[in-house]
PDB file of N, CA and C in Angstrom:
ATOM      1  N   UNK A   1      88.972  64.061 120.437  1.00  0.00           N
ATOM      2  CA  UNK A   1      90.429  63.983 120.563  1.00  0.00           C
ATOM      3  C   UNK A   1      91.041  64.018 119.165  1.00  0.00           C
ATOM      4  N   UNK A   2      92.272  64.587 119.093  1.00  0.00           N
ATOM      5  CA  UNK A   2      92.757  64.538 117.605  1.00  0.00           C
ATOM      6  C   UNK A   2      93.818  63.640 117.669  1.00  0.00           C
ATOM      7  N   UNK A   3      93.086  63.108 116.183  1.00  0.00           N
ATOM      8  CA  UNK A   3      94.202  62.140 115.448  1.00  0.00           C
ATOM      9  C   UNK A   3      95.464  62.313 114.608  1.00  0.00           C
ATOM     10  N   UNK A   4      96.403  62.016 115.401  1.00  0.00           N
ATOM     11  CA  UNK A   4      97.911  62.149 114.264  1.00  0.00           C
ATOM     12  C   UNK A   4      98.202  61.048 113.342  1.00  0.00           C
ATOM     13  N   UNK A   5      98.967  61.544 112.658  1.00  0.00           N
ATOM     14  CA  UNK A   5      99.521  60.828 111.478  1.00  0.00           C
ATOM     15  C   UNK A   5     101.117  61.188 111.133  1.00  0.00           C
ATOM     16  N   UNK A   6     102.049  60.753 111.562  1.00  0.00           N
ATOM     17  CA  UNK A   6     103.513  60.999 110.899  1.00  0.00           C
ATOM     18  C   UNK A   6     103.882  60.658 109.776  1.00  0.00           C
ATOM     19  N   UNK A   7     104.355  61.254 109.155  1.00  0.00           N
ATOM     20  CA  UNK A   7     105.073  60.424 107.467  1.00  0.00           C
ATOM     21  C   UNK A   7     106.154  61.572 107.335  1.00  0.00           C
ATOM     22  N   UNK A   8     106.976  60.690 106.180  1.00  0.00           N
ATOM     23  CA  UNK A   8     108.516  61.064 106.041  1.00  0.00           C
ATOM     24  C   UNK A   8     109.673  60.459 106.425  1.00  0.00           C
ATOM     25  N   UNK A   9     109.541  59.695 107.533  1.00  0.00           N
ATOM     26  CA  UNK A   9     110.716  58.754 107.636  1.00  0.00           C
ATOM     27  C   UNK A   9     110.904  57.928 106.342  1.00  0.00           C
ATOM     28  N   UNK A  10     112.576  57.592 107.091  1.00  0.00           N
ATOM     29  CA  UNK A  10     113.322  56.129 105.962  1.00  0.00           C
ATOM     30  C   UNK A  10     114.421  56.564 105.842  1.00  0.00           C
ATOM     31  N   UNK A  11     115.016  55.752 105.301  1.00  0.00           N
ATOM     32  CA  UNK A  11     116.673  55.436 105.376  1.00  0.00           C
ATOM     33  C   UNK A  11     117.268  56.617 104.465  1.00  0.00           C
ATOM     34  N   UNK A  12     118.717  57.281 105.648  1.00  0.00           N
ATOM     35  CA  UNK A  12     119.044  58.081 104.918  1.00  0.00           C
ATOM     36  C   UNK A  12     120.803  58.337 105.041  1.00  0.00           C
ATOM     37  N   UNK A  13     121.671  59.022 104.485  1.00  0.00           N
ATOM     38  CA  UNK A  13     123.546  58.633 105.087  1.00  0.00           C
ATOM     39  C   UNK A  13     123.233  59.406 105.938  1.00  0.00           C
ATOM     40  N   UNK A  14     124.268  59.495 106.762  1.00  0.00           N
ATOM     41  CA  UNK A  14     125.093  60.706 107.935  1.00  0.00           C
ATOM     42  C   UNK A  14     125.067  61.691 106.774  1.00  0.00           C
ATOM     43  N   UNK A  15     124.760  63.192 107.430  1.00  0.00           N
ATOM     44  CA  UNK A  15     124.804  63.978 106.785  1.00  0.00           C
ATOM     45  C   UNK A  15     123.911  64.938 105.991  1.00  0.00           C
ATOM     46  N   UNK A  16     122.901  63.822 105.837  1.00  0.00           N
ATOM     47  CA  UNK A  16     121.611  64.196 105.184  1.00  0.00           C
ATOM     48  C   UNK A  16     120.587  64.420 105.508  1.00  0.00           C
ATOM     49  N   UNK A  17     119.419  64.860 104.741  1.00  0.00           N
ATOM     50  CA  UNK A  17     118.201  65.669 105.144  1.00  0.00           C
ATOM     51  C   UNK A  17     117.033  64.490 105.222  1.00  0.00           C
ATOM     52  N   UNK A  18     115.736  65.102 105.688  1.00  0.00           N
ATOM     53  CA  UNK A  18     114.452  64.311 105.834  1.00  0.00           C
ATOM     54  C   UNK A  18     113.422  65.516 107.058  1.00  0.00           C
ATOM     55  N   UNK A  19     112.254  65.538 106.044  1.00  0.00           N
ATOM     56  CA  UNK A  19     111.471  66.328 106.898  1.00  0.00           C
ATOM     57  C   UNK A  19     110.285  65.846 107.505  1.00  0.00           C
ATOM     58  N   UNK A  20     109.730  65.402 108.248  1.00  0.00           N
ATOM     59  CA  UNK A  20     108.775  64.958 109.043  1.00  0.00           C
ATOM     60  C   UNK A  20     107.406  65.504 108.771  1.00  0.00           C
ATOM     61  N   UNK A  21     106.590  64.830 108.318  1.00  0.00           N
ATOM     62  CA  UNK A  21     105.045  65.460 108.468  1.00  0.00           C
ATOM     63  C   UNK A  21     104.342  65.302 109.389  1.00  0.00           C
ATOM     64  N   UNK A  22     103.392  65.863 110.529  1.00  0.00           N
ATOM     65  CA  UNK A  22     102.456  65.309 111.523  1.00  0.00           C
ATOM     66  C   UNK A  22     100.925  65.811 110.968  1.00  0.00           C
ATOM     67  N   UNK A  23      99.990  65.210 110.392  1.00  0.00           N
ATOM     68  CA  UNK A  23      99.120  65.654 110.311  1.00  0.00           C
ATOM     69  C   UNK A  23      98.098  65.528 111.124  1.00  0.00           C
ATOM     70  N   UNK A  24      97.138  66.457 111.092  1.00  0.00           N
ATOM     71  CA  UNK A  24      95.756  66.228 112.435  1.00  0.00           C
ATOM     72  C   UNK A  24      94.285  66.004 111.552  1.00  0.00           C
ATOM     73  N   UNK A  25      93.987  65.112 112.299  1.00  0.00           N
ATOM     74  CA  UNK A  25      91.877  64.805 111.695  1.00  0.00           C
ATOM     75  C   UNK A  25      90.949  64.805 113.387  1.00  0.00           C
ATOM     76  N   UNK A  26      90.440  64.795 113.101  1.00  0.00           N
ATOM     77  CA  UNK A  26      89.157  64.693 113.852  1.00  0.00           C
ATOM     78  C   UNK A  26      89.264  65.670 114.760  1.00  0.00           C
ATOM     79  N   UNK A  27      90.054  67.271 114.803  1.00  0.00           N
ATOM     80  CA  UNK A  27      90.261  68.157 115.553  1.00  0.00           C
ATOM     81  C   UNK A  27      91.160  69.859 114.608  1.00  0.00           C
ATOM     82  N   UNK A  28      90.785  70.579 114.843  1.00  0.00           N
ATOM     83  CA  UNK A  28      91.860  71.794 114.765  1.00  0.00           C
ATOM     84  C   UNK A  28      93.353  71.787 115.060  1.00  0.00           C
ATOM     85  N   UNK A  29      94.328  71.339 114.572  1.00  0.00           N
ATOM     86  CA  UNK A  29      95.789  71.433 115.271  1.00  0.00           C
ATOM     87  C   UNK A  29      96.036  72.591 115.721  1.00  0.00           C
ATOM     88  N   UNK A  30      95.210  73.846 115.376  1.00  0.00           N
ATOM     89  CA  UNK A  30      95.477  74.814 115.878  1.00  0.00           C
ATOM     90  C   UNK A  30      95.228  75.234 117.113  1.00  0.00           C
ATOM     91  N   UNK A  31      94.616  74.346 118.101  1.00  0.00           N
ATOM     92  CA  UNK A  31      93.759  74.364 119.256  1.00  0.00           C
ATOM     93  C   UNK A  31      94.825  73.520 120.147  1.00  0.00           C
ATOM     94  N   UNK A  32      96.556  73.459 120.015  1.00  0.00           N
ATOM     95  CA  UNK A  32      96.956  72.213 120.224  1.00  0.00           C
ATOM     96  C   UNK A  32      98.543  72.969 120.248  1.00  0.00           C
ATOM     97  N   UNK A  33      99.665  72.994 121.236  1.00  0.00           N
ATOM     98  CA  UNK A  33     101.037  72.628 121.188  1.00  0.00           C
ATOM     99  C   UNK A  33     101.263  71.744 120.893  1.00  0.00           C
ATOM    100  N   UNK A  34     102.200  71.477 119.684  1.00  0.00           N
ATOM    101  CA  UNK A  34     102.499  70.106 119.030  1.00  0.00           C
ATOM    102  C   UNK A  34     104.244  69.573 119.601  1.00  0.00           C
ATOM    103  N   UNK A  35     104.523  68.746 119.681  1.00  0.00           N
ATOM    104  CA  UNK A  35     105.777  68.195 119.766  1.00  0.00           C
ATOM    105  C   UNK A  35     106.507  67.061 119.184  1.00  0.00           C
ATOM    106  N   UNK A  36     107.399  67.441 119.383  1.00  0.00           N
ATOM    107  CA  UNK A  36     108.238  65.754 118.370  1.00  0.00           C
ATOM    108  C   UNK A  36     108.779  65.103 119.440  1.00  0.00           C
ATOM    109  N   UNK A  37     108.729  64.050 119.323  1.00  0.00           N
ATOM    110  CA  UNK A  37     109.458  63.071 120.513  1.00  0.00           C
ATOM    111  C   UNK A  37     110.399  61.783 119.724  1.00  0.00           C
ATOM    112  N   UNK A  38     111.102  60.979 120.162  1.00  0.00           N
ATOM    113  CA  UNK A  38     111.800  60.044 119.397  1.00  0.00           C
ATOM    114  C   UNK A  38     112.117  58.766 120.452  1.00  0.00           C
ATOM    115  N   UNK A  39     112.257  57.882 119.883  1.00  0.00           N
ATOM    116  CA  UNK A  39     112.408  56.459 120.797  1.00  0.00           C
ATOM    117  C   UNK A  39     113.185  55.347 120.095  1.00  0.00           C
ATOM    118  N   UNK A  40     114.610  55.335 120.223  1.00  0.00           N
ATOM    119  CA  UNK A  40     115.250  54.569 119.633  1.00  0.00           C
ATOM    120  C   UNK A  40     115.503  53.638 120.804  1.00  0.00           C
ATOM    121  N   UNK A  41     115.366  52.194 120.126  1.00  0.00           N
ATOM    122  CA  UNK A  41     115.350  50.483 121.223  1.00  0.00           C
ATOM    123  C   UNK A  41     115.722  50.621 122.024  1.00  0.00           C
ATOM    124  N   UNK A  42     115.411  49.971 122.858  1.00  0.00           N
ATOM    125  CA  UNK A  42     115.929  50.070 124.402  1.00  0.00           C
ATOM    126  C   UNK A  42     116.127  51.078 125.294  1.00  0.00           C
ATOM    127  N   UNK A  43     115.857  52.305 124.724  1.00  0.00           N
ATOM    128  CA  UNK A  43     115.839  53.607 125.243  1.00  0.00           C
ATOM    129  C   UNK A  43     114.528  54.245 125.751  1.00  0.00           C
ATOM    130  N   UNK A  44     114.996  55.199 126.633  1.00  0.00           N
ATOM    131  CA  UNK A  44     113.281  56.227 127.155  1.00  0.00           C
ATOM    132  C   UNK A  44     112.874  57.172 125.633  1.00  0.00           C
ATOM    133  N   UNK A  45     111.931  57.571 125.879  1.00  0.00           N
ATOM    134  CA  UNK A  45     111.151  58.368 124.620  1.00  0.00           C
ATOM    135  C   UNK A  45     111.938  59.792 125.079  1.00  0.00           C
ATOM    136  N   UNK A  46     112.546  60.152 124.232  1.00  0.00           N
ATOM    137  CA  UNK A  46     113.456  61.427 124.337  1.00  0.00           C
ATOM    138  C   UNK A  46     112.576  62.785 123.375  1.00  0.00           C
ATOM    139  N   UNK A  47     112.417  64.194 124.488  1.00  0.00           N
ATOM    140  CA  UNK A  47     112.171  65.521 123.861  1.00  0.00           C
ATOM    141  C   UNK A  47     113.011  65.389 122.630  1.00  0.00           C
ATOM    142  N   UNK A  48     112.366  65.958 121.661  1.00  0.00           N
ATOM    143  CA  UNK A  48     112.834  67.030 120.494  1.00  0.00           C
ATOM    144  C   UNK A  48     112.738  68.086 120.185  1.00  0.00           C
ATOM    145  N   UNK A  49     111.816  68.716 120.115  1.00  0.00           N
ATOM    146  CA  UNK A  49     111.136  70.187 120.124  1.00  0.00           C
ATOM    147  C   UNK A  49     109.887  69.710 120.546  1.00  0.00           C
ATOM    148  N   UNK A  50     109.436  71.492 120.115  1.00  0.00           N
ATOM    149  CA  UNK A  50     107.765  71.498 120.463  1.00  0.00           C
ATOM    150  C   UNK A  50     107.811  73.005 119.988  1.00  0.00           C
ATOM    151  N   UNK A  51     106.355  73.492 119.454  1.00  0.00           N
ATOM    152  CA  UNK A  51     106.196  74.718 118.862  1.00  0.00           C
ATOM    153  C   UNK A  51     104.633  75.337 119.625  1.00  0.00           C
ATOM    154  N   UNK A  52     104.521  76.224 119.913  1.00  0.00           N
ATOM    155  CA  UNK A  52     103.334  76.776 120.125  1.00  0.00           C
ATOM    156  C   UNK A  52     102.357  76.528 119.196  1.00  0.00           C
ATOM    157  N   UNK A  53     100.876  77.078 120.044  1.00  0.00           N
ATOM    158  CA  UNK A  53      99.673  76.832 118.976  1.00  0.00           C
ATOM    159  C   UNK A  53     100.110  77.802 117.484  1.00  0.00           C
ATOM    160  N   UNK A  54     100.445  79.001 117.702  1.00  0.00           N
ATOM    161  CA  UNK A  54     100.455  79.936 117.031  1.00  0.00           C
ATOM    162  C   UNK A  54     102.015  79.699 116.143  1.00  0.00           C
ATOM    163  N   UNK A  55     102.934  79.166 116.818  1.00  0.00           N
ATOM    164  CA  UNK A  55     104.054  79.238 116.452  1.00  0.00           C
ATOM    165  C   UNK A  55     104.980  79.620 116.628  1.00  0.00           C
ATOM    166  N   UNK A  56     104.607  80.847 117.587  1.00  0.00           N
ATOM    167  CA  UNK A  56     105.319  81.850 117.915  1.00  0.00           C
ATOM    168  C   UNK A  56     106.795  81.792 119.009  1.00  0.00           C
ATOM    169  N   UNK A  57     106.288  80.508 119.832  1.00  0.00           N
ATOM    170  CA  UNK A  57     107.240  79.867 120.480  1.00  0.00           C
ATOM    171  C   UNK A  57     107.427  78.673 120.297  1.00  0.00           C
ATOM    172  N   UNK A  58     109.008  78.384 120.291  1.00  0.00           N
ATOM    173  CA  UNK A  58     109.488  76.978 119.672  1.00  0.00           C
ATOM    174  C   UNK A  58     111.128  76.720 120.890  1.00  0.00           C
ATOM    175  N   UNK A  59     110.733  75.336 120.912  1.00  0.00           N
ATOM    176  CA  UNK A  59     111.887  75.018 121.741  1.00  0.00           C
ATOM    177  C   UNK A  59     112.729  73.745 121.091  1.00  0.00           C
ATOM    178  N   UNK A  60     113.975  73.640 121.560  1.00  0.00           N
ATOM    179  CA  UNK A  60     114.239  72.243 120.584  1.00  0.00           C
ATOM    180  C   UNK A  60     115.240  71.458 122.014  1.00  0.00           C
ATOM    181  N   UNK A  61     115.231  70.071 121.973  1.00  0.00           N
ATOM    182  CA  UNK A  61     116.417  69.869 122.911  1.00  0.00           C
ATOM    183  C   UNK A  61     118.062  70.370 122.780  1.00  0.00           C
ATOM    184  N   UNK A  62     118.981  69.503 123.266  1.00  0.00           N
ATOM    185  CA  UNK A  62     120.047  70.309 122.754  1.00  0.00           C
ATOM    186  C   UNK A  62     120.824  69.683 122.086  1.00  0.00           C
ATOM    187  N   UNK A  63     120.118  67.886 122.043  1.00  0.00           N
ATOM    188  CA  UNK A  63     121.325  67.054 121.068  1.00  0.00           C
ATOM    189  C   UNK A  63     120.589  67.508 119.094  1.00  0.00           C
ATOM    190  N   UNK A  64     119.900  68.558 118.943  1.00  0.00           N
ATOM    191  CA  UNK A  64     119.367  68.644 118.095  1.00  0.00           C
ATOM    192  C   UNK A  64     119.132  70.128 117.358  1.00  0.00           C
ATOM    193  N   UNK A  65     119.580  70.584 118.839  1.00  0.00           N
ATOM    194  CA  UNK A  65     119.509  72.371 118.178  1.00  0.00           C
ATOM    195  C   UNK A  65     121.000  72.865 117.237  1.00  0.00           C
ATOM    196  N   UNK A  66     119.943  73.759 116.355  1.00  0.00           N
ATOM    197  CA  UNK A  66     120.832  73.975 115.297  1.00  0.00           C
ATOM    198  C   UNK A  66     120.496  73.002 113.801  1.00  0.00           C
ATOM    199  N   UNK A  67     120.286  72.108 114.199  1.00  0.00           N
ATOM    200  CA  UNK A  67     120.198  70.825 112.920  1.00  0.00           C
ATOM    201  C   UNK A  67     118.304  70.753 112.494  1.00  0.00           C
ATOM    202  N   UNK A  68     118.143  70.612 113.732  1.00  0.00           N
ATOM    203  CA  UNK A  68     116.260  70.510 113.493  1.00  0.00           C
ATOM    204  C   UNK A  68     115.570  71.695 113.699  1.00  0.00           C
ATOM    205  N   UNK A  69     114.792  71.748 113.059  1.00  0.00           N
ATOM    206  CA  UNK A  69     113.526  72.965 112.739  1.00  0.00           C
ATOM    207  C   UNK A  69     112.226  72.679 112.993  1.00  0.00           C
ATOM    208  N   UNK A  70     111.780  73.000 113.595  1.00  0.00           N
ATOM    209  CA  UNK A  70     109.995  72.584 113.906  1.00  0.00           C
ATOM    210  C   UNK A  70     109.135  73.676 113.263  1.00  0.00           C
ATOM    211  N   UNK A  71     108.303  73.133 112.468  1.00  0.00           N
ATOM    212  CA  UNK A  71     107.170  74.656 112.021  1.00  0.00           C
ATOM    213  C   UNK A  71     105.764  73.980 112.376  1.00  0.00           C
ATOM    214  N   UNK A  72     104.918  74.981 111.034  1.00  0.00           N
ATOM    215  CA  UNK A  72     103.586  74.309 111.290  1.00  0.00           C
ATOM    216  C   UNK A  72     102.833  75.560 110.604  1.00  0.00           C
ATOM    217  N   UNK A  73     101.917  74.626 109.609  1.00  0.00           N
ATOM    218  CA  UNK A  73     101.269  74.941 108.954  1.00  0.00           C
ATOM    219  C   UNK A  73      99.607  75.177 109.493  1.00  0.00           C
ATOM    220  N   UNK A  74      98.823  75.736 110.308  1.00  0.00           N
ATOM    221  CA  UNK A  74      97.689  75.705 110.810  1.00  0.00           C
ATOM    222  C   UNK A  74      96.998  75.739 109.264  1.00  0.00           C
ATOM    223  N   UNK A  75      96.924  76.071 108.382  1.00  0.00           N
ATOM    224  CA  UNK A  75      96.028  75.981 107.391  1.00  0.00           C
ATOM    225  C   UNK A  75      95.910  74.963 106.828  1.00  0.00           C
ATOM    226  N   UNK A  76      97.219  74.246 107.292  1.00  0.00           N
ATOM    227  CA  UNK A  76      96.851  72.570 106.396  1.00  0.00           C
ATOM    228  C   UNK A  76      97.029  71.430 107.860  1.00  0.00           C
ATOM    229  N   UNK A  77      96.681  71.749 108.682  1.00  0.00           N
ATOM    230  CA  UNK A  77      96.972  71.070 109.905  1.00  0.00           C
ATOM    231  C   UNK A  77      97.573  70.399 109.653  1.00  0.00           C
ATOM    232  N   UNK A  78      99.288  70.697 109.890  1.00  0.00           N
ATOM    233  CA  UNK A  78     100.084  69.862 110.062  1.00  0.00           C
ATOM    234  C   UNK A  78     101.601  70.727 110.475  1.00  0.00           C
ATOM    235  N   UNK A  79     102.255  69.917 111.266  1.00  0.00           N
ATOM    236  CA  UNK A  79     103.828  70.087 111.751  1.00  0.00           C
ATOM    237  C   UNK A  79     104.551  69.447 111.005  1.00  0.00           C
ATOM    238  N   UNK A  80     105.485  70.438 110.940  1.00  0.00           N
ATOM    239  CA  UNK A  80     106.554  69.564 110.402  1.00  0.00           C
ATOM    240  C   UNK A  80     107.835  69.346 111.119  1.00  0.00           C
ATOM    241  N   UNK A  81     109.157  68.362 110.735  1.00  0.00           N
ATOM    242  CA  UNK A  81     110.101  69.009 111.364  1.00  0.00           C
ATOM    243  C   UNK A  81     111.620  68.319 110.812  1.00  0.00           C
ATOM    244  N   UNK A  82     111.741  70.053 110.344  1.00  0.00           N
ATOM    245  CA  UNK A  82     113.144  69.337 108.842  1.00  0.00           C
ATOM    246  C   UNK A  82     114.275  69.233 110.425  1.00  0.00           C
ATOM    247  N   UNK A  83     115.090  68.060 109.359  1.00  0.00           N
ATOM    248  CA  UNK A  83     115.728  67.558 110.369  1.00  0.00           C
ATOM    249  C   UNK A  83     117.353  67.589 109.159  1.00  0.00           C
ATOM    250  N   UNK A  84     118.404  68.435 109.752  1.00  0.00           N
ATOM    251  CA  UNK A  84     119.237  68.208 108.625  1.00  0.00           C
ATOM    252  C   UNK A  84     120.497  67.796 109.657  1.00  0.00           C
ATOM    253  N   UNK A  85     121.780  67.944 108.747  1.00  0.00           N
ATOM    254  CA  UNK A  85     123.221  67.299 109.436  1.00  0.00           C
ATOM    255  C   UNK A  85     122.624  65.665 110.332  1.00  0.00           C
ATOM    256  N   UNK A  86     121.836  65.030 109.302  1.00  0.00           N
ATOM    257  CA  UNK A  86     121.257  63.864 110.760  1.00  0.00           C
ATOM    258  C   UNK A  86     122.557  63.139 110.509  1.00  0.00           C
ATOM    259  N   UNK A  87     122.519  62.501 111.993  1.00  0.00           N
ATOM    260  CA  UNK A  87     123.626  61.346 112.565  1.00  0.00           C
ATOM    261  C   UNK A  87     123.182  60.538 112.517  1.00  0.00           C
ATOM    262  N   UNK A  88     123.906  59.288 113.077  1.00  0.00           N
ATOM    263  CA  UNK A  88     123.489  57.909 113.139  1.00  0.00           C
ATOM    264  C   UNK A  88     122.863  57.757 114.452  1.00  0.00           C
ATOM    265  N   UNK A  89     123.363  58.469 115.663  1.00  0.00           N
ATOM    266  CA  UNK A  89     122.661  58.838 116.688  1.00  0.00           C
ATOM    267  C   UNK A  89     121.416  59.427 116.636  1.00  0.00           C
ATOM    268  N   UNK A  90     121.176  59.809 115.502  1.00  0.00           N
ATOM    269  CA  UNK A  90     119.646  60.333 115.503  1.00  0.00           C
ATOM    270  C   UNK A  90     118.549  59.623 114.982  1.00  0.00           C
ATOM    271  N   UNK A  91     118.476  58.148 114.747  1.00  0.00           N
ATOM    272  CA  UNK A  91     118.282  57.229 114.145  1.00  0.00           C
ATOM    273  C   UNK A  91     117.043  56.393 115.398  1.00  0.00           C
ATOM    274  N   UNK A  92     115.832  56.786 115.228  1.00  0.00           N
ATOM    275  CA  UNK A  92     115.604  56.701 116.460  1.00  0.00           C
ATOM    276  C   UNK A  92     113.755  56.639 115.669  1.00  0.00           C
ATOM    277  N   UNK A  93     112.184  55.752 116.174  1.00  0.00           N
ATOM    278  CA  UNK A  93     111.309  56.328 115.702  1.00  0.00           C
ATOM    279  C   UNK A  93     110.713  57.988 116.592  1.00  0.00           C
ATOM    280  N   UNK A  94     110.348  58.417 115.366  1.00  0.00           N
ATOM    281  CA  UNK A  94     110.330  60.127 115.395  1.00  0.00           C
ATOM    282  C   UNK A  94     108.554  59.590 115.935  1.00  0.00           C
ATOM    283  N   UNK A  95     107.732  60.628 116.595  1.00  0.00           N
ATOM    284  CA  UNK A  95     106.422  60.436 117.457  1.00  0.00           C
ATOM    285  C   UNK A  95     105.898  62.126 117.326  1.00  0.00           C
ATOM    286  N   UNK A  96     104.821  62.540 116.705  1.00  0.00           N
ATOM    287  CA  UNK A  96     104.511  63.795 117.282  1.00  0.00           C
ATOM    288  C   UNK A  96     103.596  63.570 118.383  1.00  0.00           C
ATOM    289  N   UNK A  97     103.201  64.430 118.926  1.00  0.00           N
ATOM    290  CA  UNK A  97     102.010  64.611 120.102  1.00  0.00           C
ATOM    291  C   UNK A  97     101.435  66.252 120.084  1.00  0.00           C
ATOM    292  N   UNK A  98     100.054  65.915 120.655  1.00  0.00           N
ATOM    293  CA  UNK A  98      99.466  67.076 120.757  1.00  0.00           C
ATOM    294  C   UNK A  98      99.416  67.547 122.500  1.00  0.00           C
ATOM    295  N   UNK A  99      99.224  68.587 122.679  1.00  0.00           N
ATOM    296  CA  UNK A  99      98.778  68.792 124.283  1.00  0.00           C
ATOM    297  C   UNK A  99      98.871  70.350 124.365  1.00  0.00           C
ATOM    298  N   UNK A 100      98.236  70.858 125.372  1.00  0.00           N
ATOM    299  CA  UNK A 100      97.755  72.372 125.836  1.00  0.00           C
ATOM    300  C   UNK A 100      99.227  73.214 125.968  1.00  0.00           C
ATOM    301  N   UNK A 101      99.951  72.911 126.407  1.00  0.00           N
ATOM    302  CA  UNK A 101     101.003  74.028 126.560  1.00  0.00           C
ATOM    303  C   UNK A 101     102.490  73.447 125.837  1.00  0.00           C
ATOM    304  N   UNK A 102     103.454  73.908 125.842  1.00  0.00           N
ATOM    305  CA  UNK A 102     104.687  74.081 125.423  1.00  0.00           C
ATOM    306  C   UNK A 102     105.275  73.539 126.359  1.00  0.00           C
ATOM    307  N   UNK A 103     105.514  72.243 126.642  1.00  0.00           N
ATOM    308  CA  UNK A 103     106.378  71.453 127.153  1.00  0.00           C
ATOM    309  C   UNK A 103     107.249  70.458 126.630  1.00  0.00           C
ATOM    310  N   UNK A 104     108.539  70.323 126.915  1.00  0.00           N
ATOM    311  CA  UNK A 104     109.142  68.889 127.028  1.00  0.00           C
ATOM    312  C   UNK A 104     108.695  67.678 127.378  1.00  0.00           C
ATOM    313  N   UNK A 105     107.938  67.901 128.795  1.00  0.00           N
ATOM    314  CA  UNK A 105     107.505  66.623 128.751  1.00  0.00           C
ATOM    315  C   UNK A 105     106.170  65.456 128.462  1.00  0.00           C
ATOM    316  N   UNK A 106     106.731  64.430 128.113  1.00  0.00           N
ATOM    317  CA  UNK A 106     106.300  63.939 127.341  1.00  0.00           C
ATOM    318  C   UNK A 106     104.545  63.463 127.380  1.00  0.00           C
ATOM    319  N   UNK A 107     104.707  63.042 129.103  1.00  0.00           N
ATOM    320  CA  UNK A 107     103.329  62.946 130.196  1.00  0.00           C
ATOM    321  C   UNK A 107     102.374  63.857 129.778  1.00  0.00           C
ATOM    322  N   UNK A 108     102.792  65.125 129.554  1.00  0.00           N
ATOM    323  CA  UNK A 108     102.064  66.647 129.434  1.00  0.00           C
ATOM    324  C   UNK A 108     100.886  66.142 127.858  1.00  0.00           C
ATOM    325  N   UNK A 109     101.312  65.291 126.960  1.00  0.00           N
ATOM    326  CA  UNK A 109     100.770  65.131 125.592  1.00  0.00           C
ATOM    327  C   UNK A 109     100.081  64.661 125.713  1.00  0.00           C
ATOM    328  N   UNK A 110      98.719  64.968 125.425  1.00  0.00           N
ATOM    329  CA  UNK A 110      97.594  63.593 125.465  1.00  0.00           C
ATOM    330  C   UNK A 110      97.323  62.649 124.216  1.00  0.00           C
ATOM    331  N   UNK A 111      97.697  63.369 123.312  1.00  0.00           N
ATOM    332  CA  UNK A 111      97.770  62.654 121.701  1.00  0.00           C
ATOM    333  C   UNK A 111      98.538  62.440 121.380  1.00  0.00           C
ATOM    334  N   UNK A 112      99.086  61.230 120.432  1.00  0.00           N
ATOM    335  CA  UNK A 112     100.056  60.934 119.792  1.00  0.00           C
ATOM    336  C   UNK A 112      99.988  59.978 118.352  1.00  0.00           C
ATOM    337  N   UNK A 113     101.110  60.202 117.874  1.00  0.00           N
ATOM    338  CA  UNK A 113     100.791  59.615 116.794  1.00  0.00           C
ATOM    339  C   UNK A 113     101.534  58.439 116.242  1.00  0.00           C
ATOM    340  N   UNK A 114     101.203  56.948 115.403  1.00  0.00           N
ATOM    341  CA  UNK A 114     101.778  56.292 115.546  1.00  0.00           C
ATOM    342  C   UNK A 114     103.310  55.933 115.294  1.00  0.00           C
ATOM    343  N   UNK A 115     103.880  57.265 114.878  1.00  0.00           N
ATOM    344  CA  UNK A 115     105.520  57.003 114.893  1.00  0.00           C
ATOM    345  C   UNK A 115     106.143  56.505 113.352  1.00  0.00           C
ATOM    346  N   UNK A 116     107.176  57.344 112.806  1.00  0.00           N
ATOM    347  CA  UNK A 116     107.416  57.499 111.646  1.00  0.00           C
ATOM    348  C   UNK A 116     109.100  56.550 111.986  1.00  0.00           C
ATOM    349  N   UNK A 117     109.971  55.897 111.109  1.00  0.00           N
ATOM    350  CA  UNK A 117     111.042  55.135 111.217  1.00  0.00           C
ATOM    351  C   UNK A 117     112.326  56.089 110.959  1.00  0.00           C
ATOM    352  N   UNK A 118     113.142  56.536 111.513  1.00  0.00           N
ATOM    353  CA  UNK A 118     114.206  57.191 110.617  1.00  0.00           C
ATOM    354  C   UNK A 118     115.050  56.484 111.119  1.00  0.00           C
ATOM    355  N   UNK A 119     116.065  55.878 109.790  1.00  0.00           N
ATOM    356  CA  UNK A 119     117.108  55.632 110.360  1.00  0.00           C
ATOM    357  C   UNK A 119     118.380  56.286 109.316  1.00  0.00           C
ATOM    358  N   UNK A 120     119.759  56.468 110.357  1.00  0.00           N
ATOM    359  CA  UNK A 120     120.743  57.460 109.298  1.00  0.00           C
ATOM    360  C   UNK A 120     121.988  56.192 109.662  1.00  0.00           C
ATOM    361  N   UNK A 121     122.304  56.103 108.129  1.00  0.00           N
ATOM    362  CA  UNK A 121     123.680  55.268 108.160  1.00  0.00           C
ATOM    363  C   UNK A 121     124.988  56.164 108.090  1.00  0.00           C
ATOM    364  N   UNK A 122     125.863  55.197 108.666  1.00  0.00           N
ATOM    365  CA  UNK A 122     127.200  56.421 109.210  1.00  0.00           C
ATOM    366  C   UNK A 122     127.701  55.773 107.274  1.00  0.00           C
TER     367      UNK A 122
END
């Protein structure tokens, strides 16, 4: 099973940038649809994107399209996902996951990783 790793969160204004790293060990990320997920308190774990193995297909939700970018580096196993214009609403911990196809949902991921902090001050 592959192991994630998020880094890149932390405190940032309304307005501003921060790009997300997901890295993979004990597996190929390339063998893997990756996704971002987010979970701010008291809330359900909310889609963000998700990118194909290859890359080639990428989806994003819609409180986020336009602002966030999902890529991915297969040569250095890892996703990323620049996140710009962030809100205070977007202030939430960021989660990648791995799993076989290009889905939203979240069930679909069998891997995950332990979750990076972002928070954006208004």
């Amino acid at each position: 099973q592959v192991q994630l790793v998020e880094s890149g969160g932390g405190l940032v204004q309304a307005g501003g940038s921060l790009r997300l790293s997901c890295v993979a060990s004990g597996h190929t990320l390339s063998s893997y649809a990756v996704g971002w997920f987010r979970q701010a308190p008291g809330k359900e774990r909310d889609f963000v994107a998700v990118i194909s193995r290859s890359g080639g297909s990428i989806y994003a939700g819609d409180s986020v399209k336009g602002r966030f970018t999902i890529s991915r580096d297969n040569a250095k196993n890892t996703v990323y996902l620049q996140m710009n214009s962030l809100k205070p609403e977007d202030t939430a911990a960021y989660y990648c996951a791995a799993g076989r196809g290009v889905t939203s949902v979240a069930a679909d991921f069998g891997s995950w990783g332990q979750g990076t902090q972002v928070t954006v001050s208004s």
